[in-house]
N, C-alpha and C. Protein backbone atom coordinates (compact mmCIF):
# COMPACT_ATOMS: atom_id res chain seq x y z
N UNK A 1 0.85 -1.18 0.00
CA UNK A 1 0.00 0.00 0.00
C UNK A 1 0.89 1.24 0.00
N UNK A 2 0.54 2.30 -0.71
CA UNK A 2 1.32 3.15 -0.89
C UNK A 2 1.59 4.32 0.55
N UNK A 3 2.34 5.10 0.80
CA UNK A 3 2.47 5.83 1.61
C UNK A 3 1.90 7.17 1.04
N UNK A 4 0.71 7.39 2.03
CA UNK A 4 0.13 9.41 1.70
C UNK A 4 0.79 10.21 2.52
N UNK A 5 1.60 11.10 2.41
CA UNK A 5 2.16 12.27 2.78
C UNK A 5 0.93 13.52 2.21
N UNK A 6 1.30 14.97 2.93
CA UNK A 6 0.55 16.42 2.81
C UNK A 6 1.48 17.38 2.60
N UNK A 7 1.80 17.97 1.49
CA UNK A 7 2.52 19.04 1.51
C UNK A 7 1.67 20.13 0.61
N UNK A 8 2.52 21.25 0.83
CA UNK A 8 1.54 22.36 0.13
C UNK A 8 2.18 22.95 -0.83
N UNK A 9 1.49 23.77 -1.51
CA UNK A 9 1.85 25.08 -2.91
C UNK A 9 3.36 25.09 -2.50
N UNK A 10 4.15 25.45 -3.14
CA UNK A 10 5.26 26.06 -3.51
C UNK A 10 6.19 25.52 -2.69
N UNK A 11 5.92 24.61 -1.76
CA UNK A 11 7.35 23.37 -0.88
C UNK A 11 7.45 22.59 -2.41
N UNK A 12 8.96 22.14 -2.16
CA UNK A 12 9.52 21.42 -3.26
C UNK A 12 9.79 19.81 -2.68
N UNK A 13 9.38 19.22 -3.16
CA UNK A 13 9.84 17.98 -3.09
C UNK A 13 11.14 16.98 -3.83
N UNK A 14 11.68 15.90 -3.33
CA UNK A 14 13.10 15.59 -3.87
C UNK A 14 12.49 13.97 -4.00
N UNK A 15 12.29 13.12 -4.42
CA UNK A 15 12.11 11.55 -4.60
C UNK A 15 13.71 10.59 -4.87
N UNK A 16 13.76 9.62 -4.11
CA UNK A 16 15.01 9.18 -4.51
C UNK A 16 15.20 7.31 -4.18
N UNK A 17 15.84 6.76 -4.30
CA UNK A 17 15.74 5.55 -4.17
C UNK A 17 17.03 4.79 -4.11
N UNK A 18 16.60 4.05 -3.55
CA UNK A 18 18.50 2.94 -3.31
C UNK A 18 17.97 1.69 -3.77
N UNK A 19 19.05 1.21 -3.97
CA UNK A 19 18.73 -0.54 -4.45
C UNK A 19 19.55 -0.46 -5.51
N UNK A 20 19.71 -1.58 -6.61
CA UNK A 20 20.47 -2.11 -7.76
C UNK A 20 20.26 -1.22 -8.44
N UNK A 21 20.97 -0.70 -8.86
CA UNK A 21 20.67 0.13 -10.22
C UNK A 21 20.56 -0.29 -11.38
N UNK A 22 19.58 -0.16 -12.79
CA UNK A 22 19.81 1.74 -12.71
C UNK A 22 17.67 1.46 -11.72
N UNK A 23 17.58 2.83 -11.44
CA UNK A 23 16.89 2.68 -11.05
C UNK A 23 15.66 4.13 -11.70
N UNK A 24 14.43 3.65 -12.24
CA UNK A 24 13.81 4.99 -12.73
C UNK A 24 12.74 6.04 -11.79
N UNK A 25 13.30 6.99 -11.55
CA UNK A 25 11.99 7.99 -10.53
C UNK A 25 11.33 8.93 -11.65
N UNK A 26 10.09 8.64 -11.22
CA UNK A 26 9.08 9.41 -12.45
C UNK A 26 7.88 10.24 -10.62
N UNK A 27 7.96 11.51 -11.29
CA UNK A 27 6.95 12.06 -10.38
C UNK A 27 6.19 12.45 -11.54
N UNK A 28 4.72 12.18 -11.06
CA UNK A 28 3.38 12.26 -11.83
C UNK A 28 2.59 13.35 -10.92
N UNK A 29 2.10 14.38 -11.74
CA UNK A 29 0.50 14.97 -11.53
C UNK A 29 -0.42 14.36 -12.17
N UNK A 30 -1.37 13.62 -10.87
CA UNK A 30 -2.57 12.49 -11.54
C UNK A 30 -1.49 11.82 -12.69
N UNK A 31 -2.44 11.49 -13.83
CA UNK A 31 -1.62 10.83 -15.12
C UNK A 31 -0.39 11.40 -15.61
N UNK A 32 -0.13 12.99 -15.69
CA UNK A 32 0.86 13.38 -16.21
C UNK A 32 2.33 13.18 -15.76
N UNK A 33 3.19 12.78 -16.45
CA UNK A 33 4.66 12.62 -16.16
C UNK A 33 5.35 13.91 -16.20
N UNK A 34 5.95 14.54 -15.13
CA UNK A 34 6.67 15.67 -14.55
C UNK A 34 8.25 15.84 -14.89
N UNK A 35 8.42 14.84 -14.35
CA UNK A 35 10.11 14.54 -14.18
C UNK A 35 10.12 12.93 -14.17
N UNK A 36 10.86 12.64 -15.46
CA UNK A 36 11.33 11.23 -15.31
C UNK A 36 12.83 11.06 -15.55
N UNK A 37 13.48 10.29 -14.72
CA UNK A 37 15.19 10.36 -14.69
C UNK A 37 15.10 9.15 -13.60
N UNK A 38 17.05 9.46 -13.53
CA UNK A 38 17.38 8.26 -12.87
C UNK A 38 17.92 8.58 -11.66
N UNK A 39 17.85 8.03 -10.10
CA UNK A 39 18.54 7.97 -8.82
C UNK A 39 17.41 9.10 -8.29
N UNK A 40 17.54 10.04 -9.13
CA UNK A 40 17.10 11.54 -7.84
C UNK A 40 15.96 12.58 -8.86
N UNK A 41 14.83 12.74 -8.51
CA UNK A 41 13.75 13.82 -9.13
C UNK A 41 13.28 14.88 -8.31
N UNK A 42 13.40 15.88 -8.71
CA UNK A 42 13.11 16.92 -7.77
C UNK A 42 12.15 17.92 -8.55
N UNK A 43 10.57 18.08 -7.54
CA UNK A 43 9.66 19.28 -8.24
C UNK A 43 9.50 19.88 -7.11
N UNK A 44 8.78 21.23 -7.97
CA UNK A 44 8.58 22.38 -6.96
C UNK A 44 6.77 22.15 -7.57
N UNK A 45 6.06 21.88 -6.06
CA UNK A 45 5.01 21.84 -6.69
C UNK A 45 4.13 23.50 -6.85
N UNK A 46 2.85 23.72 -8.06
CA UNK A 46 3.02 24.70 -8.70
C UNK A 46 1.46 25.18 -8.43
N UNK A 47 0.67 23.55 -8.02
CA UNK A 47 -0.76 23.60 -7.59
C UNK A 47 -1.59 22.21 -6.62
N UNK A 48 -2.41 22.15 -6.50
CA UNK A 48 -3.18 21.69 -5.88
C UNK A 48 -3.38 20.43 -6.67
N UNK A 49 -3.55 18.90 -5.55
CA UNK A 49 -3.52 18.19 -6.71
C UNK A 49 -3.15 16.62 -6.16
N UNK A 50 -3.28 15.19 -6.84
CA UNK A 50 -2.50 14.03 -6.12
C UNK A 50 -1.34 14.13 -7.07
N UNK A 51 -0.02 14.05 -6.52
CA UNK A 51 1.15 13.40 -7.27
C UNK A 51 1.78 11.91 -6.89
N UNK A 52 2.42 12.02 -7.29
CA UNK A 52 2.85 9.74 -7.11
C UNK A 52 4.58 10.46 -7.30
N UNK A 53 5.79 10.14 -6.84
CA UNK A 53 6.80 9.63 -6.79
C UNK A 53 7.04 7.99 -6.57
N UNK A 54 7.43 7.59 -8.43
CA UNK A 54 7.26 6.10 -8.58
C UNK A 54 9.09 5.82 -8.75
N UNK A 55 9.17 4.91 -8.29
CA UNK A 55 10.63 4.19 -8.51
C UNK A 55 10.48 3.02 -9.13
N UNK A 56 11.38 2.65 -9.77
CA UNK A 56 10.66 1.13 -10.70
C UNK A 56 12.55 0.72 -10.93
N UNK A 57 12.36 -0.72 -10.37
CA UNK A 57 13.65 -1.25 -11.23
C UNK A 57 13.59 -2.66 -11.68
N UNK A 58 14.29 -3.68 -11.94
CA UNK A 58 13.69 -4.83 -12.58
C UNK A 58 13.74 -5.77 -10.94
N UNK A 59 13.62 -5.09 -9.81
CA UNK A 59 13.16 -6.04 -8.76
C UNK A 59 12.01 -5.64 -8.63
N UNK A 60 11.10 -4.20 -9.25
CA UNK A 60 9.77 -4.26 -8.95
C UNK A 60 8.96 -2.77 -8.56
N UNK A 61 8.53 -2.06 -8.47
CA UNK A 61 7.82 -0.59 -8.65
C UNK A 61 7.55 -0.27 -6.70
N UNK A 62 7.70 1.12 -6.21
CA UNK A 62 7.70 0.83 -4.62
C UNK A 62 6.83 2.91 -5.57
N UNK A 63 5.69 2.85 -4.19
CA UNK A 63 5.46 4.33 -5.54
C UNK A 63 4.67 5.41 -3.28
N UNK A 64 5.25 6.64 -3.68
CA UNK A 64 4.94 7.31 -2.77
C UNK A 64 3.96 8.15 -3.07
N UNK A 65 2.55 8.46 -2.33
CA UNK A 65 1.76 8.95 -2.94
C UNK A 65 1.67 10.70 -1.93
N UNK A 66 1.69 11.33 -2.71
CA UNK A 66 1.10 12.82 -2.07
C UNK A 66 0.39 14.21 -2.70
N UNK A 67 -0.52 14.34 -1.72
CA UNK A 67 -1.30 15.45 -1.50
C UNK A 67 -0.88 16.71 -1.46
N UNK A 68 -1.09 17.69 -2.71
CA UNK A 68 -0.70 18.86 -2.19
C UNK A 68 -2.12 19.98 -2.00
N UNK A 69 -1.97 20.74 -1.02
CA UNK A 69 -2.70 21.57 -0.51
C UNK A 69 -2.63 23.11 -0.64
N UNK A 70 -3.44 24.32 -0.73
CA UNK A 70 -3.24 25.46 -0.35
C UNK A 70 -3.41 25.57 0.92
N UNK A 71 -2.38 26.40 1.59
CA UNK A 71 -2.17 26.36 2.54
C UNK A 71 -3.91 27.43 3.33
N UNK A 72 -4.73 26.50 4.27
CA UNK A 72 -6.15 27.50 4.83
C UNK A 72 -5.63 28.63 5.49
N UNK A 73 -6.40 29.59 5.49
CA UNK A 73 -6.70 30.98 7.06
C UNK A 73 -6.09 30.49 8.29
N UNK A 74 -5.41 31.44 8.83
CA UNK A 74 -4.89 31.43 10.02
C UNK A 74 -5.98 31.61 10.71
N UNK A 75 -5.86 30.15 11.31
CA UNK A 75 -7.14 30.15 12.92
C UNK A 75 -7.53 31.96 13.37
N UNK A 76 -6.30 32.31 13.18
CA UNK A 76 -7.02 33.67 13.96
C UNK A 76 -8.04 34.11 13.57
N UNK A 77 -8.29 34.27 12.34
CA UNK A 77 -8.87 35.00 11.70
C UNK A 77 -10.70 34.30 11.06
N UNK A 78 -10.52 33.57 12.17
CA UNK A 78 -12.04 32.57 12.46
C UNK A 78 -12.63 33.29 13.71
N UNK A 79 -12.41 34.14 14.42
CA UNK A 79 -12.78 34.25 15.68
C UNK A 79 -13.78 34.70 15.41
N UNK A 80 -14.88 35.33 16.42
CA UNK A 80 -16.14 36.47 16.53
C UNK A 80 -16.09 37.01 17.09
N UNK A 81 -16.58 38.29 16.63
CA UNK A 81 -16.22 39.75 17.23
C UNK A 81 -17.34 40.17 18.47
């Protein structure tokens, strides 16, 4: 089962992987392919949205799944006057 992480607008994320090489990291928005390369992928995410950081080598696919968010209102600014 995959792992869900939460990050938001404009944090950058880095995906990376060990094992036999070579090894492929593809980060996806939903279906779309972002960055595909080898050992290390790095995005700056740009919106709101599911992405997948997938690693795949010929022992088998291990894939990290995450949520990005706009960051809500500062509690403060919920209060009543």
């Amino acid at each position: 089962m995959p792992v869900v992480e939460r990050a938001f607008v404009s944090e950058e994320m880095t995906c990376s992987a060990t094992g036999s090489p070579p090894i492929h990291i593809a980060i996806l928005k939903d279906s779309t392919v972002l960055v595909n390369t080898t050992n290390l992928a790095t995005v700056r995410f740009r919106e709101e949205g599911n992405y997948s950081c997938v690693a795949t080598s010929k022992y088998g696919t291990d894939v990290q799944e995450i949520v990005v968010i706009i960051p809500g209102e500062p509690e403060a600014n919920n209060h009543d006057h």
